[in-house]
PDB file of N, CA and C in Angstrom:
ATOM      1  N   UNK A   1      87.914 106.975 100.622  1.00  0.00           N
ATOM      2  CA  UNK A   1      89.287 107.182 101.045  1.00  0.00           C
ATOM      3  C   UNK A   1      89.434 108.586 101.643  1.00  0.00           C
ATOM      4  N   UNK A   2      90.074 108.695 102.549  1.00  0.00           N
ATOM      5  CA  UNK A   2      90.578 110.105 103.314  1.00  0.00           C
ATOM      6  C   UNK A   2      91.340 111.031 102.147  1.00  0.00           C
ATOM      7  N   UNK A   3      92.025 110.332 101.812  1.00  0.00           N
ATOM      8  CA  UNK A   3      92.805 110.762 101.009  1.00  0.00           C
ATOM      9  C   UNK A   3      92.213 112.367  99.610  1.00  0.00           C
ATOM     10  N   UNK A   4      91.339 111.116  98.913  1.00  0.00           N
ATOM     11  CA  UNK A   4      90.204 112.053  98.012  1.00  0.00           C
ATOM     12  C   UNK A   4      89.289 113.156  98.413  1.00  0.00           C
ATOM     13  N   UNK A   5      88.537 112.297 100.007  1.00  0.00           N
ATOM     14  CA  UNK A   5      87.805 113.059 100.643  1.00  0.00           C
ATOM     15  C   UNK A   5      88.035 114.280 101.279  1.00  0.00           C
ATOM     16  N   UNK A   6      89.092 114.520 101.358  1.00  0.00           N
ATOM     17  CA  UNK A   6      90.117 115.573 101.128  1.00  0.00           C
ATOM     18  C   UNK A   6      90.445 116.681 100.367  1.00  0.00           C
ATOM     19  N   UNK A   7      90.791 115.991  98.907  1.00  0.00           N
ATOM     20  CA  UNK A   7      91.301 116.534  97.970  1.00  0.00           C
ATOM     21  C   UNK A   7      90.167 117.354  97.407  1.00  0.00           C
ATOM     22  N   UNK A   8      88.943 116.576  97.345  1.00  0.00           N
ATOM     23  CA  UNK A   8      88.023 117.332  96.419  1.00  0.00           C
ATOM     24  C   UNK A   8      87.079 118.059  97.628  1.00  0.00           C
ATOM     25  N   UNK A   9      87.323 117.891  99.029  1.00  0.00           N
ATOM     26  CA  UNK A   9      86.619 118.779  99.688  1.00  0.00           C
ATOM     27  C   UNK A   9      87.461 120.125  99.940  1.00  0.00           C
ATOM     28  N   UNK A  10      88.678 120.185  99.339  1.00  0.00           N
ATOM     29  CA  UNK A  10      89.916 121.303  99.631  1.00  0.00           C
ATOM     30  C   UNK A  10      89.686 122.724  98.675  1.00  0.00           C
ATOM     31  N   UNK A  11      89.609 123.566  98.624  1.00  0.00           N
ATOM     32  CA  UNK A  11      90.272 124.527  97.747  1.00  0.00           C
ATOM     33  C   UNK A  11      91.238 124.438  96.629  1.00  0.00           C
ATOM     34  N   UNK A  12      91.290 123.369  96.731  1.00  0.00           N
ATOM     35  CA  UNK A  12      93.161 123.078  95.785  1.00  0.00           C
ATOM     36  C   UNK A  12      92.356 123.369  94.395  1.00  0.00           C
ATOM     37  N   UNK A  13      93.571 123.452  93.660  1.00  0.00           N
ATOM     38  CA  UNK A  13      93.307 124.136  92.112  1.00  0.00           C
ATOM     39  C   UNK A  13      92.744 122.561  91.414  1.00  0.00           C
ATOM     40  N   UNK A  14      93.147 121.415  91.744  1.00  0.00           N
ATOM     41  CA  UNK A  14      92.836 119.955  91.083  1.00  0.00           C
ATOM     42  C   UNK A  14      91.171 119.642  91.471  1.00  0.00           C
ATOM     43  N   UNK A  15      90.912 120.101  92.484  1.00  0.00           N
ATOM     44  CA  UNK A  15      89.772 119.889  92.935  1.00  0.00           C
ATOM     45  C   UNK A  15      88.285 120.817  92.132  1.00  0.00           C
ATOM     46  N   UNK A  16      88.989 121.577  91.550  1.00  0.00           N
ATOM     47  CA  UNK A  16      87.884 122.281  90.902  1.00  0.00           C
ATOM     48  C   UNK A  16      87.693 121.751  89.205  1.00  0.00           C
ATOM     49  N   UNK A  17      88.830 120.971  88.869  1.00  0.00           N
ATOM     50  CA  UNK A  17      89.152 121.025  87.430  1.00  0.00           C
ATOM     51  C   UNK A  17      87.702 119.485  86.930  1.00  0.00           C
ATOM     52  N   UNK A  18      87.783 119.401  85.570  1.00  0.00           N
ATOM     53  CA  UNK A  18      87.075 118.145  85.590  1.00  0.00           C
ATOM     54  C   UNK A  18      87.850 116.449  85.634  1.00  0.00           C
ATOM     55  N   UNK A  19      88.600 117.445  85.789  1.00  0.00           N
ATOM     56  CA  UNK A  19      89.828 115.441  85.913  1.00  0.00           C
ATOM     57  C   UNK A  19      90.898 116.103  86.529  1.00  0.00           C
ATOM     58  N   UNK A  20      91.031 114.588  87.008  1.00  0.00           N
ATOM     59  CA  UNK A  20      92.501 114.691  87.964  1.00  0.00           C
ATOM     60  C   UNK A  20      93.380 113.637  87.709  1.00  0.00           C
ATOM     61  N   UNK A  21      95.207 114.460  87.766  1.00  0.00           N
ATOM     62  CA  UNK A  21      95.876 113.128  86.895  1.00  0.00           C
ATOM     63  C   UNK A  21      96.345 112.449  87.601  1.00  0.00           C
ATOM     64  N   UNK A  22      96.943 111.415  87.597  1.00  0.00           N
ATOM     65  CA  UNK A  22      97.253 110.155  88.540  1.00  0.00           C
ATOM     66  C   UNK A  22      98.291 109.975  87.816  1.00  0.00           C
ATOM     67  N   UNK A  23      99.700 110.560  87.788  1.00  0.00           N
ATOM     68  CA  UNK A  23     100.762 110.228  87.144  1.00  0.00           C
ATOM     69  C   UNK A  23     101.677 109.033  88.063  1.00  0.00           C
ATOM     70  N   UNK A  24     101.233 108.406  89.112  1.00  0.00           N
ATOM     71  CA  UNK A  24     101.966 107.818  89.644  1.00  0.00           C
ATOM     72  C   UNK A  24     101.782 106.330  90.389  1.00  0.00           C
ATOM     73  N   UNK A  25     100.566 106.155  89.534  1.00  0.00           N
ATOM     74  CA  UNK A  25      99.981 104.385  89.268  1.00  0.00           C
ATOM     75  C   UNK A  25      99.213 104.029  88.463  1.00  0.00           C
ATOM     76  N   UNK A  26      99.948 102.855  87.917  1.00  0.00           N
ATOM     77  CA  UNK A  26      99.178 102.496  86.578  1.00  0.00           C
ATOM     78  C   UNK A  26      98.583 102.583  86.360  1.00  0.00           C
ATOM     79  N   UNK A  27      97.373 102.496  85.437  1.00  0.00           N
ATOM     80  CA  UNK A  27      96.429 102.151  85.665  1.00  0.00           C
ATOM     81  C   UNK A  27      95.229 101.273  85.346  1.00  0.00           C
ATOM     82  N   UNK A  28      95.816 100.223  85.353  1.00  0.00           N
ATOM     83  CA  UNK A  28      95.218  98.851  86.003  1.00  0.00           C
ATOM     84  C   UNK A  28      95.438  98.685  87.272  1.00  0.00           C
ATOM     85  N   UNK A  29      96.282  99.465  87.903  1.00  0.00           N
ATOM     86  CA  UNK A  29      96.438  98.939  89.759  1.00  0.00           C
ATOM     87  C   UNK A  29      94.944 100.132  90.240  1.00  0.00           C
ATOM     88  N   UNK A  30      95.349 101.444  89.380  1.00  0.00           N
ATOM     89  CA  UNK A  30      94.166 102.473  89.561  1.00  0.00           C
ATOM     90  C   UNK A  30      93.044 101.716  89.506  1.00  0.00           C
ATOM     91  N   UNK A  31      92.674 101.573  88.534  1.00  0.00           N
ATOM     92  CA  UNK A  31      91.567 100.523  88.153  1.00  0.00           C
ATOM     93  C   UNK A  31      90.795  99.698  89.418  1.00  0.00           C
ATOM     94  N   UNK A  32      91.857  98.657  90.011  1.00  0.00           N
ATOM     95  CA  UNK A  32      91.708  98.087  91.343  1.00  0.00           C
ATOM     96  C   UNK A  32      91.167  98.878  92.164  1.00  0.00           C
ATOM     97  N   UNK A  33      92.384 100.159  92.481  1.00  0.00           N
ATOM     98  CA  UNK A  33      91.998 101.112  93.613  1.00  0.00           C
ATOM     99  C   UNK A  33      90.777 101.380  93.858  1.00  0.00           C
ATOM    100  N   UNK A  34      90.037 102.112  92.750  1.00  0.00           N
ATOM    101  CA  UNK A  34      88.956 102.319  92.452  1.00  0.00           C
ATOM    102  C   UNK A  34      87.732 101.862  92.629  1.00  0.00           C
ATOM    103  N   UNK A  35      87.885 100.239  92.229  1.00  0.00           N
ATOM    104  CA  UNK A  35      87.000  98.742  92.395  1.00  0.00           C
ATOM    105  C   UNK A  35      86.647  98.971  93.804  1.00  0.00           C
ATOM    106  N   UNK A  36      87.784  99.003  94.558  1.00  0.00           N
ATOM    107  CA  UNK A  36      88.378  98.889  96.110  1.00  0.00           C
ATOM    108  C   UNK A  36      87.152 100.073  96.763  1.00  0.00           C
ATOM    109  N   UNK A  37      87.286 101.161  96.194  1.00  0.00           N
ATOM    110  CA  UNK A  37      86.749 102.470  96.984  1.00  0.00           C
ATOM    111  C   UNK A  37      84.883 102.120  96.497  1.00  0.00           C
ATOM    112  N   UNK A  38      85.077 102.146  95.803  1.00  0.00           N
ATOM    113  CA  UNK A  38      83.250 101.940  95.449  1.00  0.00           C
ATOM    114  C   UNK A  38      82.903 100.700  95.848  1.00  0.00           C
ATOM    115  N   UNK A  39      83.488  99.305  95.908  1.00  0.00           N
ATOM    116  CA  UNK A  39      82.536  98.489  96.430  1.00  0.00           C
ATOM    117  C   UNK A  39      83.082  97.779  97.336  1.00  0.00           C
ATOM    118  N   UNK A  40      84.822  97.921  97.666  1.00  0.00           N
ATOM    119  CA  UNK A  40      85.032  97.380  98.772  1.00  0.00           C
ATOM    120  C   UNK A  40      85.800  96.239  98.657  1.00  0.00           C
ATOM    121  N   UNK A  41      86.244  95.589  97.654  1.00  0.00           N
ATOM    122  CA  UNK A  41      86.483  94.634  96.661  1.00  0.00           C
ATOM    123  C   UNK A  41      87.657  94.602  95.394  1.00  0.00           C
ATOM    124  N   UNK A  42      88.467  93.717  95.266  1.00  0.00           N
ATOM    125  CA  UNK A  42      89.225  93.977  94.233  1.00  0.00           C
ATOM    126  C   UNK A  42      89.150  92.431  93.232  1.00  0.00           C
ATOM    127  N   UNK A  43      89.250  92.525  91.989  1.00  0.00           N
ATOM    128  CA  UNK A  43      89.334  91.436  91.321  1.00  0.00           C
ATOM    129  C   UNK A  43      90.082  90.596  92.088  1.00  0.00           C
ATOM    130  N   UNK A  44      89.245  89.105  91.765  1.00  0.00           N
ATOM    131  CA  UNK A  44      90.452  88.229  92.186  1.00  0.00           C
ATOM    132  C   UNK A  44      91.626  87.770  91.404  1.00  0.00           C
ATOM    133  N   UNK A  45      91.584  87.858  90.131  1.00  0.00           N
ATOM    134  CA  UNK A  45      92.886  87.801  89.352  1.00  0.00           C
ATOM    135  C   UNK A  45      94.079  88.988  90.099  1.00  0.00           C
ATOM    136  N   UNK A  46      93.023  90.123  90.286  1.00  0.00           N
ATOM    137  CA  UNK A  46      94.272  90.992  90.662  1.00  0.00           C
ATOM    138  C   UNK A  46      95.214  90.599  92.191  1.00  0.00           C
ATOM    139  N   UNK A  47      94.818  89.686  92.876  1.00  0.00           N
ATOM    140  CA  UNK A  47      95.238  89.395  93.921  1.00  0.00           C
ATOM    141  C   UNK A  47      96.333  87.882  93.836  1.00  0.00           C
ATOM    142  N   UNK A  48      96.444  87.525  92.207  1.00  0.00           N
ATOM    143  CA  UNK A  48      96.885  86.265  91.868  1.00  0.00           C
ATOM    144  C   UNK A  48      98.166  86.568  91.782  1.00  0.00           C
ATOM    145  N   UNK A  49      98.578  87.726  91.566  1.00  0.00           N
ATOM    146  CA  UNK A  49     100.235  87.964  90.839  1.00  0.00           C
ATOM    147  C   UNK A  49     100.542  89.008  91.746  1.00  0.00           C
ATOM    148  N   UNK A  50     101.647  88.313  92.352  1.00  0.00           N
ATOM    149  CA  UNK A  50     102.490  89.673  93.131  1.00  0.00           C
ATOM    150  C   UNK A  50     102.723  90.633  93.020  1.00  0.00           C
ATOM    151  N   UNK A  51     102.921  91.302  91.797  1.00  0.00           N
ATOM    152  CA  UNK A  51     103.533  92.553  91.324  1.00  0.00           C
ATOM    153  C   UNK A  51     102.118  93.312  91.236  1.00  0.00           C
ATOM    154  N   UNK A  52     101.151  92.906  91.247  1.00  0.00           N
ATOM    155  CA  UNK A  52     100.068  93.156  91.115  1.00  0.00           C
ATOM    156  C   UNK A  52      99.784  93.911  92.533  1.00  0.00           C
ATOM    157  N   UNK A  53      99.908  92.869  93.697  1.00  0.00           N
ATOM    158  CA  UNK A  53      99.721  93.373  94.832  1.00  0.00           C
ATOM    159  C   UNK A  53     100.788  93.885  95.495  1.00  0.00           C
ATOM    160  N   UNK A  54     101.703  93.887  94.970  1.00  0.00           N
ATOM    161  CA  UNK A  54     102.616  95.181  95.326  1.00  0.00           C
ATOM    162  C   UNK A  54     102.226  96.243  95.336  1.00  0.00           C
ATOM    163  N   UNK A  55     102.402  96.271  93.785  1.00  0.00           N
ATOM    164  CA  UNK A  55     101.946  97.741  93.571  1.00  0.00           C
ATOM    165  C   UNK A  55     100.283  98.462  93.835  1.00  0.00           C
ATOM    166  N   UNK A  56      99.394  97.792  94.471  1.00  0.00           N
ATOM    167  CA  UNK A  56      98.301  97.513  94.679  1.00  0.00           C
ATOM    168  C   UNK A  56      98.654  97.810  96.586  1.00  0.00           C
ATOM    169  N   UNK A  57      99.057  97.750  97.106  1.00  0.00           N
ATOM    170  CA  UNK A  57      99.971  98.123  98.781  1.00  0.00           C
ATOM    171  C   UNK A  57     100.555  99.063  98.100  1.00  0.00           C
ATOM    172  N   UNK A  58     101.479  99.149  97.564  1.00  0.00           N
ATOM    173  CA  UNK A  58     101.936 101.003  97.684  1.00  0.00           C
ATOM    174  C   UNK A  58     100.467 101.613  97.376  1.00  0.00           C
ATOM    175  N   UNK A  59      99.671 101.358  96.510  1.00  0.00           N
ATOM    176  CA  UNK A  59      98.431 102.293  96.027  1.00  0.00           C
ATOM    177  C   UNK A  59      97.773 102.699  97.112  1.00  0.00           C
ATOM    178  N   UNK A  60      97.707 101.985  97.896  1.00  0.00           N
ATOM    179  CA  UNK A  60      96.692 101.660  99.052  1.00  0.00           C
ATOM    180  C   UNK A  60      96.556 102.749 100.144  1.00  0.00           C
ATOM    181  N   UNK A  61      98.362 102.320  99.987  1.00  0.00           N
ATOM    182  CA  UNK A  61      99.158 103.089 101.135  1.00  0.00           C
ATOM    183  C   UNK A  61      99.148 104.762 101.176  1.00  0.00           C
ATOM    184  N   UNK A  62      99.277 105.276  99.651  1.00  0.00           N
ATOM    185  CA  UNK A  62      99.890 106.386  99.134  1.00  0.00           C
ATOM    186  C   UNK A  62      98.259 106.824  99.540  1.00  0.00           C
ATOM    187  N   UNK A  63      96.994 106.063  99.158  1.00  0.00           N
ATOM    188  CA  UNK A  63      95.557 106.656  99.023  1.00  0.00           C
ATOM    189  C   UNK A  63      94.419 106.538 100.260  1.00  0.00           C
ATOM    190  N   UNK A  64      95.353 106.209 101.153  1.00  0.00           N
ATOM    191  CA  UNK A  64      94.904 105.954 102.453  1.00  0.00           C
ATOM    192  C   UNK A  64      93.947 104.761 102.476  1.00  0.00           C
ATOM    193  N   UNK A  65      93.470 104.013 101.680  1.00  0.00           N
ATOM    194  CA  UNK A  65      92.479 102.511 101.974  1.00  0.00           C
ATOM    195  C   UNK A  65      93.262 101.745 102.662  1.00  0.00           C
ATOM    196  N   UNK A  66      92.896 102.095 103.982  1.00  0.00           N
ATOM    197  CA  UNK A  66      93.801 101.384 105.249  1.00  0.00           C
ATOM    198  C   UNK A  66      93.524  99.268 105.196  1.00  0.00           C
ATOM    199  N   UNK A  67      91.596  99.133 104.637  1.00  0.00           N
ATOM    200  CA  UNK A  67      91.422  97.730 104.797  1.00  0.00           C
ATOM    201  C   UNK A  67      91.965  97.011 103.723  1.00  0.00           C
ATOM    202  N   UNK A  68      92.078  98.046 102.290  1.00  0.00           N
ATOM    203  CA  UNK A  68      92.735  97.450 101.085  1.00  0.00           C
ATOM    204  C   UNK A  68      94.454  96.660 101.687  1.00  0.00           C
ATOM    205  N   UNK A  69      95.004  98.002 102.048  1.00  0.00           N
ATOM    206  CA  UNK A  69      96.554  97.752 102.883  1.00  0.00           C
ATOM    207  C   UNK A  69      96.295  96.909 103.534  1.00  0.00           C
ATOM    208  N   UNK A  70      95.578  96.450 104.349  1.00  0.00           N
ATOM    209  CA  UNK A  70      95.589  94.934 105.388  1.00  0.00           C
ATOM    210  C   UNK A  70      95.139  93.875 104.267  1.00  0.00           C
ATOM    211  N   UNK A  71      94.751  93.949 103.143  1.00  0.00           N
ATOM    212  CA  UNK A  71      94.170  92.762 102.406  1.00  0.00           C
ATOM    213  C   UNK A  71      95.916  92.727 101.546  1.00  0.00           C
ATOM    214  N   UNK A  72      95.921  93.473 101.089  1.00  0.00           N
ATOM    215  CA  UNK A  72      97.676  93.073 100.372  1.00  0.00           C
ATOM    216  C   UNK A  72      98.590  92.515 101.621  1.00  0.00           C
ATOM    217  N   UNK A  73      98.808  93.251 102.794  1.00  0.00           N
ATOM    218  CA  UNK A  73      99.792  92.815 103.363  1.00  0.00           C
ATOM    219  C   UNK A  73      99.269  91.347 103.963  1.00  0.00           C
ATOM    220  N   UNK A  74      98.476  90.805 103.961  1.00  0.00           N
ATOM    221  CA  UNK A  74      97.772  89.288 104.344  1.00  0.00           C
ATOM    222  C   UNK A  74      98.342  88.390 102.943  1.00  0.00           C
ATOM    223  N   UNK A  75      98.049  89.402 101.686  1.00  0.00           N
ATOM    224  CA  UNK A  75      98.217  88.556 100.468  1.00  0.00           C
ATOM    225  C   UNK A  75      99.569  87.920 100.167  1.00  0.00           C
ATOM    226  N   UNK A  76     100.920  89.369 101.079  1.00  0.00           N
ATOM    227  CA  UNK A  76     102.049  89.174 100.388  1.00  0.00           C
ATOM    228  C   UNK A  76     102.816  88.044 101.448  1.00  0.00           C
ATOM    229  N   UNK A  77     102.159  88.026 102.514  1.00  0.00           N
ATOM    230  CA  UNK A  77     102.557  87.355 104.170  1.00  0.00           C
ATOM    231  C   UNK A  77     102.321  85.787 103.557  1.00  0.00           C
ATOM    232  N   UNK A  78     101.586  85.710 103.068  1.00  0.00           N
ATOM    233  CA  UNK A  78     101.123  84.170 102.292  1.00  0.00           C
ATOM    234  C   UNK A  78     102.400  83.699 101.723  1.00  0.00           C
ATOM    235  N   UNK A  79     102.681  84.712 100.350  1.00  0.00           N
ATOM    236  CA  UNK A  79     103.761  83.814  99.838  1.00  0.00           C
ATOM    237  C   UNK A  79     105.008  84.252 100.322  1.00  0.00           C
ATOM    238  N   UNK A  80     105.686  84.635 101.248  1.00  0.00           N
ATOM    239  CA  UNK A  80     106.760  84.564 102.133  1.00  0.00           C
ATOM    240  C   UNK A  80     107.528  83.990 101.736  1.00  0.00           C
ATOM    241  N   UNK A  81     108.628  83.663 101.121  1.00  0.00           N
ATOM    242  CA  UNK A  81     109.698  82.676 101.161  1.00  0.00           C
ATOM    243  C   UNK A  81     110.634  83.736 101.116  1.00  0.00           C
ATOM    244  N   UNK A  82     112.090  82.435 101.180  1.00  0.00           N
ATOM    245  CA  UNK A  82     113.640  83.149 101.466  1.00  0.00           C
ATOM    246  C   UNK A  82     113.756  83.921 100.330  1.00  0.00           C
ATOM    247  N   UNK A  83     114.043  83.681  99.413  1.00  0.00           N
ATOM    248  CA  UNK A  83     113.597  83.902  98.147  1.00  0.00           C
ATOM    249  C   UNK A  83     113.400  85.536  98.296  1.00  0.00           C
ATOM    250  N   UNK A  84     112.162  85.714  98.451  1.00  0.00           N
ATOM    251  CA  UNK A  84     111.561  87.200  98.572  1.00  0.00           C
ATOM    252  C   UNK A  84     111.255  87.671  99.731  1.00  0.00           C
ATOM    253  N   UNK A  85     111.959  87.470 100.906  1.00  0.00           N
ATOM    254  CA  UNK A  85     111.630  88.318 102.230  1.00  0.00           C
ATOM    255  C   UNK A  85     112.875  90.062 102.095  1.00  0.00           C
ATOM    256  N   UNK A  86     113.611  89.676 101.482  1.00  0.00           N
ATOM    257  CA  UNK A  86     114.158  90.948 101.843  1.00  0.00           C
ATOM    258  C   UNK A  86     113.605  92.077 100.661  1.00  0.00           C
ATOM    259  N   UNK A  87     112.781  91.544  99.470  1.00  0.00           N
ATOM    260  CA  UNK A  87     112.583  92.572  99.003  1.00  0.00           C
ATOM    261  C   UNK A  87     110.679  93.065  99.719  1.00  0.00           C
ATOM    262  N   UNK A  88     110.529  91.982 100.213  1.00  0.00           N
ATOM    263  CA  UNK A  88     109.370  92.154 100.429  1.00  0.00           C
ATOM    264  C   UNK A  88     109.307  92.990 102.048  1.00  0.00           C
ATOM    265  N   UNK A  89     110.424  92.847 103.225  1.00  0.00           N
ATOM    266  CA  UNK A  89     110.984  94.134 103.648  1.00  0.00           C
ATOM    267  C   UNK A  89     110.853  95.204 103.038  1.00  0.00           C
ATOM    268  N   UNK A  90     111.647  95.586 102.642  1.00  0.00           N
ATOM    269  CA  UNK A  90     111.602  96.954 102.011  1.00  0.00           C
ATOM    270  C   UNK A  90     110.919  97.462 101.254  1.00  0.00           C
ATOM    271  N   UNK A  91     109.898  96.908 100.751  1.00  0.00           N
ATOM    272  CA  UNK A  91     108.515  97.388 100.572  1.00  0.00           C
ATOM    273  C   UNK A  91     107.542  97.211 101.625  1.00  0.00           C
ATOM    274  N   UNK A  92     107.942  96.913 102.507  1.00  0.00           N
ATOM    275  CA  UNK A  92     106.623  96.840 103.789  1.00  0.00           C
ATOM    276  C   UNK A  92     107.010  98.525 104.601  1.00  0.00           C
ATOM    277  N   UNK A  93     108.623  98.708 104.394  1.00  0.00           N
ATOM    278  CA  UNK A  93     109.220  99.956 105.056  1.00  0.00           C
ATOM    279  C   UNK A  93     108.690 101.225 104.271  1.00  0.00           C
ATOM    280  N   UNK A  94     108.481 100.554 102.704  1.00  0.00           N
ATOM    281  CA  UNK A  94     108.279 101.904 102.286  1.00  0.00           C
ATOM    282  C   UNK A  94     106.694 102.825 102.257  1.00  0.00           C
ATOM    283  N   UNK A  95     105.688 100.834 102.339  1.00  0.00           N
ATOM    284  CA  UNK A  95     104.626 101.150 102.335  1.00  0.00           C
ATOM    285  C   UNK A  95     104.267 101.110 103.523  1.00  0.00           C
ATOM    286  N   UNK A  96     104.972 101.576 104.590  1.00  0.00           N
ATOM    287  CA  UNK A  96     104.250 101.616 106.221  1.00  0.00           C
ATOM    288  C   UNK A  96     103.494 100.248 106.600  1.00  0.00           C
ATOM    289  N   UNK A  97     103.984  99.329 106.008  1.00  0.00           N
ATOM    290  CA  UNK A  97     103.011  97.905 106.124  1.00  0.00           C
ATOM    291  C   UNK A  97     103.605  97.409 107.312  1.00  0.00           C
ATOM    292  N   UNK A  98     103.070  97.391 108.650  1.00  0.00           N
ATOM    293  CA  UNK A  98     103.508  96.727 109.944  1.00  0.00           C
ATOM    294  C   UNK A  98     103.573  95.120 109.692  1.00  0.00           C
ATOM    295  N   UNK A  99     102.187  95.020 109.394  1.00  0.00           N
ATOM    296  CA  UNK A  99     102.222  92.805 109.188  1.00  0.00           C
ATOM    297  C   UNK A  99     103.101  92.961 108.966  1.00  0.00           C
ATOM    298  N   UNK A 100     103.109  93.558 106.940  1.00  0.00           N
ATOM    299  CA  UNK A 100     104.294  92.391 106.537  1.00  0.00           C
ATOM    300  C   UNK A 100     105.581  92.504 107.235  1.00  0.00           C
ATOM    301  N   UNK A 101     106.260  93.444 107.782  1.00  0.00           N
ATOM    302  CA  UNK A 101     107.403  93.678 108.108  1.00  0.00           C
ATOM    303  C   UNK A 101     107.606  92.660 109.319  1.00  0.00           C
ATOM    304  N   UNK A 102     106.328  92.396 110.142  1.00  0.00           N
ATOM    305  CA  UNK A 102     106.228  91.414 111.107  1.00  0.00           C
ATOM    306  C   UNK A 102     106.706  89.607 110.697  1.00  0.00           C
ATOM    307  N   UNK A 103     105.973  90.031 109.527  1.00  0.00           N
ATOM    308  CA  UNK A 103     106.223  88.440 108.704  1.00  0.00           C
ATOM    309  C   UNK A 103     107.296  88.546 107.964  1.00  0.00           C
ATOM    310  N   UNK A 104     107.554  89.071 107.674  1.00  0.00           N
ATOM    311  CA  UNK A 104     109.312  89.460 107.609  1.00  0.00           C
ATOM    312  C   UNK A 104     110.226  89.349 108.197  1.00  0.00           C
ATOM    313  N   UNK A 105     110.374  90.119 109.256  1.00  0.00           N
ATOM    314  CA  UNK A 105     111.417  89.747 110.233  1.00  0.00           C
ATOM    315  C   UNK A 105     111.412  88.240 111.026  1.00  0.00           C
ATOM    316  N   UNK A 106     109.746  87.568 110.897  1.00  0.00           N
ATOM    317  CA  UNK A 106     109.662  86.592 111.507  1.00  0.00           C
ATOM    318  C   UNK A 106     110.247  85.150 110.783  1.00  0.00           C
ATOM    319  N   UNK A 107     110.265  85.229 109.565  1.00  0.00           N
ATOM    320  CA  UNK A 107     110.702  84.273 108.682  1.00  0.00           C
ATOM    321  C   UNK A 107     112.274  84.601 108.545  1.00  0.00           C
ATOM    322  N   UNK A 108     112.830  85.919 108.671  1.00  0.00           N
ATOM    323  CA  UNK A 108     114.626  86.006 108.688  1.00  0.00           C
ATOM    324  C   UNK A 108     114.839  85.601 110.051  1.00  0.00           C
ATOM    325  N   UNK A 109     114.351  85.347 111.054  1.00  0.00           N
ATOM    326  CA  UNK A 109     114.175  85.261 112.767  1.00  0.00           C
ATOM    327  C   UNK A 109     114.947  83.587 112.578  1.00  0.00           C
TER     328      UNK A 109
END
């Protein structure tokens, strides 16, 4: 990830320490992330439950794994209904997700 590759190639005070905290995803979605960065891959249970891959697209998003972000926004474009397009909007806005917002607007269309 750009993101890390970054962080620990930086000067920053986190980058020298022996851990770094992640106060701002679970971590079982971490967990994923992680899966994601070393082999490229995320459980497939984790791709079974929405909230899962929600928060699994914001992770993505926030950590720069641009192919992870195209594998959620494919995941969430699947289950589409009326139901959940407008919240699933506004998480495509927040997570910079172009598809979904595409498959979004295309199903309110």
């Amino acid at each position: 990830s750009p993101y890390f590759k970054g962080l620990f190639a930086s000067s920053m005070r986190d980058a020298d320490t022996d851990g770094l905290p992640i106060a701002d995803t679970e971590p079982d979605v971490f967990e994923q992330l992680l899966l994601w960065i070393y082999t490229g891959e995320v459980a497939e249970a984790a791709l079974q439950t929405n909230d899962m891959v929600e928060h699994l697209l914001m992770a993505a998003n926030r950590y720069e794994c641009g192919y992870l972000t195209l594998l959620c926004e494919a995941k969430l474009c699947e289950g589409l209904t009326v139901a959940n397009v407008a919240t699933r909007l506004v998480l495509a806005e927040q997570a910079e997700a172009d598809s979904l917002k595409e498959g979004c607007l295309e199903l309110i269309k």
